[in-house]
Protein backbone atom coordinates (compact mmCIF):
# COMPACT_ATOMS: atom_id res chain seq x y z
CA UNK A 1 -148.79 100.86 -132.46
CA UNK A 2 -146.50 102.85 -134.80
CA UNK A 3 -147.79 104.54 -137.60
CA UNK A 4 -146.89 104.25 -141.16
CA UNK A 5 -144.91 107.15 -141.10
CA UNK A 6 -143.18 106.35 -138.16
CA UNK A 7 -142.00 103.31 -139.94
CA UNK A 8 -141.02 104.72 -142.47
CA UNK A 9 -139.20 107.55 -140.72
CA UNK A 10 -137.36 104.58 -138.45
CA UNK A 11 -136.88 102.99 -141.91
CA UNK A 12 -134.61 105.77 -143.02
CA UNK A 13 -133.47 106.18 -139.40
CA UNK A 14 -131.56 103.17 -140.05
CA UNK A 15 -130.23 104.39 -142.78
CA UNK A 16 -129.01 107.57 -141.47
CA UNK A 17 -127.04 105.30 -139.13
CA UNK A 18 -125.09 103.98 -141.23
CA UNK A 19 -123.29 107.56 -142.29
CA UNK A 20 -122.32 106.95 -138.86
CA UNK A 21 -120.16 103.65 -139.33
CA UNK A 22 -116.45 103.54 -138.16
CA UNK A 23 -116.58 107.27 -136.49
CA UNK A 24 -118.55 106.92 -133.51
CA UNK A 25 -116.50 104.05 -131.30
CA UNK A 26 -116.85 103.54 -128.52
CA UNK A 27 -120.47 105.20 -128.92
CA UNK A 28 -123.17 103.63 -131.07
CA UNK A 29 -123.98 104.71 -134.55
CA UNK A 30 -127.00 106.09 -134.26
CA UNK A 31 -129.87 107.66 -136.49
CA UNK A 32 -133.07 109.87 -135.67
CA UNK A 33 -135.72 111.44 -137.77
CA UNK A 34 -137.95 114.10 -136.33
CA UNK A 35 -141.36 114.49 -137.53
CA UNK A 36 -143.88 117.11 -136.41
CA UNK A 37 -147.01 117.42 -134.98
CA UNK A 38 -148.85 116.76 -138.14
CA UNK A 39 -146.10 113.64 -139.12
CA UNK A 40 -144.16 115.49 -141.62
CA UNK A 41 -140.75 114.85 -141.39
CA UNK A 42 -139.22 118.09 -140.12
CA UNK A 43 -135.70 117.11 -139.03
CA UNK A 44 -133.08 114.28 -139.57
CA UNK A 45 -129.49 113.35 -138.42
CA UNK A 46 -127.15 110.85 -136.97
CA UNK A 47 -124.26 110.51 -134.49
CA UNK A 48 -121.27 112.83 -134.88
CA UNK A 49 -117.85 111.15 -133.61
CA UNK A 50 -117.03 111.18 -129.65
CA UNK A 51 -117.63 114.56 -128.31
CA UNK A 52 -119.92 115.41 -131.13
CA UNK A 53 -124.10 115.42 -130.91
CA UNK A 54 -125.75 112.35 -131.12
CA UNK A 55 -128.05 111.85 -133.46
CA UNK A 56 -131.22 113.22 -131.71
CA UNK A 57 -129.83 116.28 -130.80
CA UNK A 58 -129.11 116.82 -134.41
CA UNK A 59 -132.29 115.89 -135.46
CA UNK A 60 -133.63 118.07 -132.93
CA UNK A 61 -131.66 121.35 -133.96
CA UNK A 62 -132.99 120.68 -137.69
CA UNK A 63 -136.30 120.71 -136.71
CA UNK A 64 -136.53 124.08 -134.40
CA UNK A 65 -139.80 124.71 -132.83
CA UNK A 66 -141.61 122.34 -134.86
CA UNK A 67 -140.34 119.40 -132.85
CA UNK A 68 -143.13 120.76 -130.25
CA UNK A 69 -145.73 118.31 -129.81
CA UNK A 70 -144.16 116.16 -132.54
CA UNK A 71 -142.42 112.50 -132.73
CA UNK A 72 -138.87 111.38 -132.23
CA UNK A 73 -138.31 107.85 -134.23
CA UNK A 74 -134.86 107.19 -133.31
CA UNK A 75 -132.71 103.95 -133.61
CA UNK A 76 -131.27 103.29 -130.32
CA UNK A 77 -133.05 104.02 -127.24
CA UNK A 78 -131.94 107.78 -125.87
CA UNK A 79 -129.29 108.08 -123.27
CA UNK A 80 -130.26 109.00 -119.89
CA UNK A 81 -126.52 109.80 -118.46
CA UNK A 82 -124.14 112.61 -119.39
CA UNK A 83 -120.65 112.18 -120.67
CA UNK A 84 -118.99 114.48 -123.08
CA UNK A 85 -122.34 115.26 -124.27
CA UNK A 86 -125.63 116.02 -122.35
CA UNK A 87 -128.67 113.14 -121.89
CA UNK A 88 -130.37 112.67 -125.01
CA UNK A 89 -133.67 112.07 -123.29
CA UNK A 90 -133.66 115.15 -121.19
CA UNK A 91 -132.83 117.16 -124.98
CA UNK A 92 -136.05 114.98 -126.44
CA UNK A 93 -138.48 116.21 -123.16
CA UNK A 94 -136.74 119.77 -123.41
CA UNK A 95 -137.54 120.39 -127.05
CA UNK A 96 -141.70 119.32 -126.60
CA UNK A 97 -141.45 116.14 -128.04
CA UNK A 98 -144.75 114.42 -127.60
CA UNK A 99 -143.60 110.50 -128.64
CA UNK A 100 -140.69 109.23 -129.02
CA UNK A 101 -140.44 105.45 -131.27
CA UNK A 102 -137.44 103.27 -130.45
CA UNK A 103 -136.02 99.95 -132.35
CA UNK A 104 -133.82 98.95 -129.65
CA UNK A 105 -133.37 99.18 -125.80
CA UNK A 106 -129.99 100.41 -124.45
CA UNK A 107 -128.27 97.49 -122.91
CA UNK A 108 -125.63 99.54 -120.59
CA UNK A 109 -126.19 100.57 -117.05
CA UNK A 110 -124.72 103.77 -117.85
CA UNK A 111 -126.96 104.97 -120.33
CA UNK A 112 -129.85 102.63 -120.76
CA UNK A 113 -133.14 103.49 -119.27
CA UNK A 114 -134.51 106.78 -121.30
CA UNK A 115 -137.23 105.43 -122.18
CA UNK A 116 -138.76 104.81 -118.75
CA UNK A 117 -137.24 108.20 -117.92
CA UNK A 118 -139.07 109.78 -120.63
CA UNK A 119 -142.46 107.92 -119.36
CA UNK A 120 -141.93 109.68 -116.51
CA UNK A 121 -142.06 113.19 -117.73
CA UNK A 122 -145.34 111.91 -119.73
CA UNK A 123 -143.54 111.56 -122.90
CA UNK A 124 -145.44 108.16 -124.90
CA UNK A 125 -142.88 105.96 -126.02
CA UNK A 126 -142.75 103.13 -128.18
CA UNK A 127 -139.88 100.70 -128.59
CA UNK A 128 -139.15 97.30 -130.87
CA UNK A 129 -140.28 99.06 -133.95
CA UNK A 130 -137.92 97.83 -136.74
CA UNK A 131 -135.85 96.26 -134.48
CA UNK A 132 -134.45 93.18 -136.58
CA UNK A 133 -133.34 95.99 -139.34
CA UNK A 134 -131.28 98.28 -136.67
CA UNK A 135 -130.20 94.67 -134.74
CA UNK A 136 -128.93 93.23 -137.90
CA UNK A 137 -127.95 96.64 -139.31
CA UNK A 138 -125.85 99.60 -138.39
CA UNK A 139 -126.36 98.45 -134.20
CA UNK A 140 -125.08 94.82 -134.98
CA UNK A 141 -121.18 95.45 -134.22
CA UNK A 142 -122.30 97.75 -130.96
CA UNK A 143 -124.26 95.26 -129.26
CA UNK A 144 -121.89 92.63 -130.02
CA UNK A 145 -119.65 94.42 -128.04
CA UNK A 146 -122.18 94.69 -124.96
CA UNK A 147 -122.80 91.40 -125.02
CA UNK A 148 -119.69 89.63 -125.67
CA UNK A 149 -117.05 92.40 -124.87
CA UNK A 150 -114.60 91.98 -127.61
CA UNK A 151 -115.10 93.66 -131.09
CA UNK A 152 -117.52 92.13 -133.90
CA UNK A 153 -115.32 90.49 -136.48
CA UNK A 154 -115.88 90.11 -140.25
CA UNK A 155 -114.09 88.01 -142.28
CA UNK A 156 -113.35 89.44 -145.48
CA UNK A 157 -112.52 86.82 -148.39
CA UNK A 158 -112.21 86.62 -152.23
CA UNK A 159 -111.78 83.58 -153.94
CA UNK A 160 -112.71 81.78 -157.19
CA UNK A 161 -115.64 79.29 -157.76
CA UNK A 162 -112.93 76.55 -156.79
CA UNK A 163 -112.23 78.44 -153.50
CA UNK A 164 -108.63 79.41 -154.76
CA UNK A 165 -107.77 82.43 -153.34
CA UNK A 166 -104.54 83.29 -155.61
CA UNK A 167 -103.02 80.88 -158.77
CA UNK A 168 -100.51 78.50 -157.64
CA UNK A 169 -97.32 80.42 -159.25
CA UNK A 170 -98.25 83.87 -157.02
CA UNK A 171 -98.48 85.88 -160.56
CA UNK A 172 -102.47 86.94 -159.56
CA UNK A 173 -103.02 90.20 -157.81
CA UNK A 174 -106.37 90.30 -158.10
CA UNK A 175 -108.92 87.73 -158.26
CA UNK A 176 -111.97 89.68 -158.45
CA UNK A 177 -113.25 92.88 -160.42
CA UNK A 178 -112.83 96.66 -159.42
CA UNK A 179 -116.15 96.86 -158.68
CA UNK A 180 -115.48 94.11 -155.78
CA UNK A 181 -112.52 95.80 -154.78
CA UNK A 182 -114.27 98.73 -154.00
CA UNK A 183 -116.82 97.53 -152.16
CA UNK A 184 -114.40 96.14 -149.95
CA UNK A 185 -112.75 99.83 -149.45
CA UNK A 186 -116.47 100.30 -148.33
CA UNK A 187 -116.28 97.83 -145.58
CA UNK A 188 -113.10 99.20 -144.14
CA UNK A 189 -114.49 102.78 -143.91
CA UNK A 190 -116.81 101.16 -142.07
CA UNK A 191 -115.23 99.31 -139.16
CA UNK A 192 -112.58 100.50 -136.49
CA UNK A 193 -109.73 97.92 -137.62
CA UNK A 194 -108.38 96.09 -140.01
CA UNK A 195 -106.36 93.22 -139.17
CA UNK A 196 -104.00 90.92 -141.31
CA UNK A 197 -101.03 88.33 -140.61
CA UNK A 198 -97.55 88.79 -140.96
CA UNK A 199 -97.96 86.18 -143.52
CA UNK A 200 -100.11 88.48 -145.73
CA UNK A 201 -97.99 91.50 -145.04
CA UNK A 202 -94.78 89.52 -146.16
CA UNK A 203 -96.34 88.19 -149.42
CA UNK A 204 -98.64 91.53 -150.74
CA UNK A 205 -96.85 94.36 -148.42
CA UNK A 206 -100.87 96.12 -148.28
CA UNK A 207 -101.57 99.18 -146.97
CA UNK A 208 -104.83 98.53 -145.23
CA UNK A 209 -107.00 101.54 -145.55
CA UNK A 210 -109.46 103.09 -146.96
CA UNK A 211 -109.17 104.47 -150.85
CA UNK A 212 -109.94 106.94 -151.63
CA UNK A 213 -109.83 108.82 -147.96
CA UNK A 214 -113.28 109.06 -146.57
CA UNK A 215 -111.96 111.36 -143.88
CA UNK A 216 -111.50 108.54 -141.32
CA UNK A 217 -109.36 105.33 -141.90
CA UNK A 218 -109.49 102.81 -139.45
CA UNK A 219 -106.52 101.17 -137.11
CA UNK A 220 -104.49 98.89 -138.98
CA UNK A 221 -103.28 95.79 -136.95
CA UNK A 222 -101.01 92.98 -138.20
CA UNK A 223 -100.84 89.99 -136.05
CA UNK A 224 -97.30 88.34 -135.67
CA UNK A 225 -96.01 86.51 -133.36
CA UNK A 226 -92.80 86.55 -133.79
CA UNK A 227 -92.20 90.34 -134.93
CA UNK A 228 -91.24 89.73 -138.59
CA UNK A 229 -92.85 92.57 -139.72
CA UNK A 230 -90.27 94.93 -141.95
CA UNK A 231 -90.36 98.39 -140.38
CA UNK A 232 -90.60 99.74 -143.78
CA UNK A 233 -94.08 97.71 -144.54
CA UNK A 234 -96.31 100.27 -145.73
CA UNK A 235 -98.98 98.94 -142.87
CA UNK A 236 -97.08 100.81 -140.50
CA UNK A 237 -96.44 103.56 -142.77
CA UNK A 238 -98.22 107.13 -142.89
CA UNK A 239 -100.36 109.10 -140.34
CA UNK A 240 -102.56 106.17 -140.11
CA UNK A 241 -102.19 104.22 -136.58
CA UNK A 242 -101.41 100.89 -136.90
CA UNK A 243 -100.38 98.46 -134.58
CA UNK A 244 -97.87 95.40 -134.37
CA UNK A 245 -99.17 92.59 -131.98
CA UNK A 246 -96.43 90.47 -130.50
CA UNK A 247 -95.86 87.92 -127.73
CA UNK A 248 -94.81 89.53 -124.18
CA UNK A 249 -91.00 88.25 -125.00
CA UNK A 250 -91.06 90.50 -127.84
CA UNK A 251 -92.58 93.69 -126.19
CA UNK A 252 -89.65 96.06 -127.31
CA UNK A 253 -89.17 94.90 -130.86
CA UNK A 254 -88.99 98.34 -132.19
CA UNK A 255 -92.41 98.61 -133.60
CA UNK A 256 -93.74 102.70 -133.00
CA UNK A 257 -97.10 100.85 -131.67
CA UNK A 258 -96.96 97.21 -130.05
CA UNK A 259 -99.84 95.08 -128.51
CA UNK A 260 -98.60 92.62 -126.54
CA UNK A 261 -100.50 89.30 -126.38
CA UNK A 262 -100.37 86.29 -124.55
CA UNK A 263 -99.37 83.17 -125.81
CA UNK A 264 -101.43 79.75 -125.66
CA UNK A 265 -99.94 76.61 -125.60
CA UNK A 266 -99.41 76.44 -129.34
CA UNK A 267 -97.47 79.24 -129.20
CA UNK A 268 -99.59 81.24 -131.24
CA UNK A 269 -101.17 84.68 -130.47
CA UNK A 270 -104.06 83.98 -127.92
CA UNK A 271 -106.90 85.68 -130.36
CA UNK A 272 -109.89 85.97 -128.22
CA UNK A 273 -107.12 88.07 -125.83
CA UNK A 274 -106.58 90.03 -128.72
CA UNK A 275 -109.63 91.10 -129.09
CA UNK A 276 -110.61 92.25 -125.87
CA UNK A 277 -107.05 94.24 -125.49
CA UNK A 278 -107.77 95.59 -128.52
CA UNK A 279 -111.45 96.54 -127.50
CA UNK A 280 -110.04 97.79 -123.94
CA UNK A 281 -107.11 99.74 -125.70
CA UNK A 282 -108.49 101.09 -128.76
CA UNK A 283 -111.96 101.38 -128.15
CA UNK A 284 -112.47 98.90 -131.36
CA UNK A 285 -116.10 97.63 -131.90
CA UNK A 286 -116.02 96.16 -134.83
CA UNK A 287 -113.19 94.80 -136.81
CA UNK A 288 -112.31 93.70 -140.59
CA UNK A 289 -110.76 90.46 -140.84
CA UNK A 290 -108.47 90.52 -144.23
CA UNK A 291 -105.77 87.94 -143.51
CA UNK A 292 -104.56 84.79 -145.38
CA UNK A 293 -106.23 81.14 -145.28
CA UNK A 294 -103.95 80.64 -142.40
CA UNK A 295 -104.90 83.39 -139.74
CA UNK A 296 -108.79 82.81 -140.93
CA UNK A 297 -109.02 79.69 -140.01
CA UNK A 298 -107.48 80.19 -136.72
CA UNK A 299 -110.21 82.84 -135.94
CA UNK A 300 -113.12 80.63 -137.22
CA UNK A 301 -111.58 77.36 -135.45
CA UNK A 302 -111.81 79.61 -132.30
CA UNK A 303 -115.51 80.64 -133.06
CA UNK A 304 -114.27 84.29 -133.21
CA UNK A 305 -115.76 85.07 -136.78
CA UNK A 306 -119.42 86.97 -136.25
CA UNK A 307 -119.65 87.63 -139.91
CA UNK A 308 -118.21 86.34 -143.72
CA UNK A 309 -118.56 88.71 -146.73
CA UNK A 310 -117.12 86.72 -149.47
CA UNK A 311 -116.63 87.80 -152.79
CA UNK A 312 -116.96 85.06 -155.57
CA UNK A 313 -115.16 85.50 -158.87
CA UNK A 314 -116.79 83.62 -162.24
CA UNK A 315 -113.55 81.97 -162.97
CA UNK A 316 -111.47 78.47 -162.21
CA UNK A 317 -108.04 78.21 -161.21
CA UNK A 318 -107.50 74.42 -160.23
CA UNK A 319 -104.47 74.73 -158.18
CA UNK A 320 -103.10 77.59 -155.61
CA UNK A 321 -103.74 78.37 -152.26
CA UNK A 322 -107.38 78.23 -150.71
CA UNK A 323 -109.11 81.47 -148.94
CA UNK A 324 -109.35 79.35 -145.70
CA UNK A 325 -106.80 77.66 -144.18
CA UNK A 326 -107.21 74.62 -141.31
CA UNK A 327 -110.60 75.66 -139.15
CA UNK A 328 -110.40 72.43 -137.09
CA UNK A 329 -113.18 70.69 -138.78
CA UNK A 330 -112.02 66.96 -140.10
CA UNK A 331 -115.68 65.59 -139.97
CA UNK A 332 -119.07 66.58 -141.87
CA UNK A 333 -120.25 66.28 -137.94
CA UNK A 334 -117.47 68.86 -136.52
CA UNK A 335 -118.06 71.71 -140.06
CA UNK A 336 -118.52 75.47 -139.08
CA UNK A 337 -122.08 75.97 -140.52
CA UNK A 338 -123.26 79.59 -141.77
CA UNK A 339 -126.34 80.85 -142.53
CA UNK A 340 -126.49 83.24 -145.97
CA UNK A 341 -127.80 86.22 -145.05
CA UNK A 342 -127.70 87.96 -148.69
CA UNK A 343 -126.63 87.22 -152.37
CA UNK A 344 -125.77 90.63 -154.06
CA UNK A 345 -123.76 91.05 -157.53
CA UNK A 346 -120.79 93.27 -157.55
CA UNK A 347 -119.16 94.00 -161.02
CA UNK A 348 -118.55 90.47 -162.16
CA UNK A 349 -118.57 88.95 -158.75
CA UNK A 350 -121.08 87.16 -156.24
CA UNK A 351 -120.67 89.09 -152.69
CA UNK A 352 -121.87 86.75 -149.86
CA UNK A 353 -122.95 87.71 -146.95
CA UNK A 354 -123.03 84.76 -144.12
CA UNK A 355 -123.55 84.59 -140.50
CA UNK A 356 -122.89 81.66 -138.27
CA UNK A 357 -125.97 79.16 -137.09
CA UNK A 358 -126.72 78.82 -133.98
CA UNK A 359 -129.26 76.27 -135.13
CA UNK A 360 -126.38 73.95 -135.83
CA UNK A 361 -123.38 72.49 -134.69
């Protein structure tokens, strides 16, 4: 049974993870904590973007020699293959460790099973410790994408207590306070994409990144189906990829990127195929979902949405559009249920975090 201070190091394991988020794709963010022989923490680190050292072997070169006969409390269980970077496991058995304490197993083929490799070479090994905190934390987009093979999406939303999302006459910018608006640059330095409609490009002309530059900024992707996106909208603009995504009949609409996506009989983008070409593509794991009511409820209606941050300004405006447009639900019987995973004040504002409920329909 793990320790205190193993918890505690796979406590701020998870943490370390999280420096991780929106550089590691198509690799897991990953966090490790090396402690020695005596359980001091000797050595820390997470994973480096593709090509880089994971997050053990980082922890590992921190620590030196005093990772001999000590612990490894890392977030994901170690890789046992070798791609652009060598088997974690084999670095862990190399370096002396004596233990090694695991949240969660690796669910790939390719690299899953280091913990039974490390058994082998008599290393002890422990694994489920803290595993709903790295599941529901920094892993949550990564084995989304194992399981479901498409990209983990959050839907982004602000909106007023009245669900407006903007006032009636298009004069409000901004419904919620800097502090909100920042957090939300948070989020985006956080995932691989961004995605918004044509409609929302049109009407607000965003950029779609990250401010100020964290060093990274994710793709930006603007869905519309029938390529009325200006070639000067500043989505496309910059060093920053971005993508249009179009129907096949409009594959050489002049965009410098295109995605071309099948149609459904609605004649609307087929989402879910999307996703996966932008997963296949683009290596994108997890994705920010900032477009109007319209495009939102289209992605909920299809049961696409994994996760809603909403941010809920203290104000009224009575009229103007809502932050979710038709999701397919008429009846109390046929509503898309959440459950609230956190309340959190942001400036002025309510952030809510949501997930949907498997418990009911």
């Amino acid at each position: 049974m793990a320790s205190s201070s193993e918890v505690d190091a796979m406590r701020r394991a998870v943490g370390l993870s999280a420096r991780s988020l929106g550089t590691t794709s198509p690799n897991p963010p990953v966090g490790a904590v090396v402690l020695d022989a005596a359980g001091e923490v000797v050595g820390e680190g997470w994973t480096r973007p593709p090509g880089g050292p994971h997050a053990e072997v980082v922890a590992l070169e921190a620590a030196g020699d005093r990772a001999r006969g000590g612990t490894a409390v890392v977030t994901l269980e170690p890789c046992r293959h070798a791609g652009r970077t060598g088997p974690c496991a084999t670095a862990l058995r190399d370096a002396g460790i004596a233990r090694v304490v695991v949240a969660c197993a690796d669910p790939t083929a390719q690299a899953g099973g280091g913990a039974d490799l490390l058994r082998g070479e008599g290393v002890d090994v422990e694994t489920g410790v803290l595993a709903d905190e790295a599941v529901l934390g920094p892993l949550e987009a990564w084995l989304s994408r194992q399981r479901t093979g498409r990209p983990f999406v959050t839907w982004k939303y602000a909106a007023t207590l009245d669900g407006r999302s903007a006032a009636a006459d298009g004069t409000s910018r901004w419904i919620t306070s800097e502090p909100a608006r920042a957090d939300v640059h948070r989020l985006r330095a956080e995932v691989d994409a961004v995605l918004a409609g044509v409609g929302t490009v049109l009407a607000d002309d965003p950029l779609l990144n990250v401010r100020p530059d964290p060093g990274h900024q994710p793709l930006r992707v603007v869905v519309d189906t029938h390529g009325r996106t200006p070639l000067t909208a500043r989505a496309l603009s910059g060093p920053v990829p971005a993508v249009v995504a179009l129907q096949a009949q409009l594959e050489d609409a002049g965009y410098p990127r295109t995605l071309v996506v099948p149609t459904g009989d609605d004649g609307r983008l087929d989402l879910a195929g999307l996703l996966e070409a932008l997963a296949l593509e683009h290596d994108v794991v997890s994705l920010l979902l900032e477009g109007g009511p319209t495009l939102a409820g289209a992605f909920v209606a299809a049961g696409l949405v994994d996760r809603v941050v909403g941010y809920v300004a203290p104000a009224l405006l009575g009229d103007g559009p809502h932050a979710l447009g038709p999701a397919g639900a008429g009846t109390i019987s046929q509503m898309h249920r959440f459950r609230l995973d956190d309340v959190t004040r942001v400036g002025d504002d309510v952030r809510l975090t949501l997930r949907p409920d498997p418990r009911r329909p």
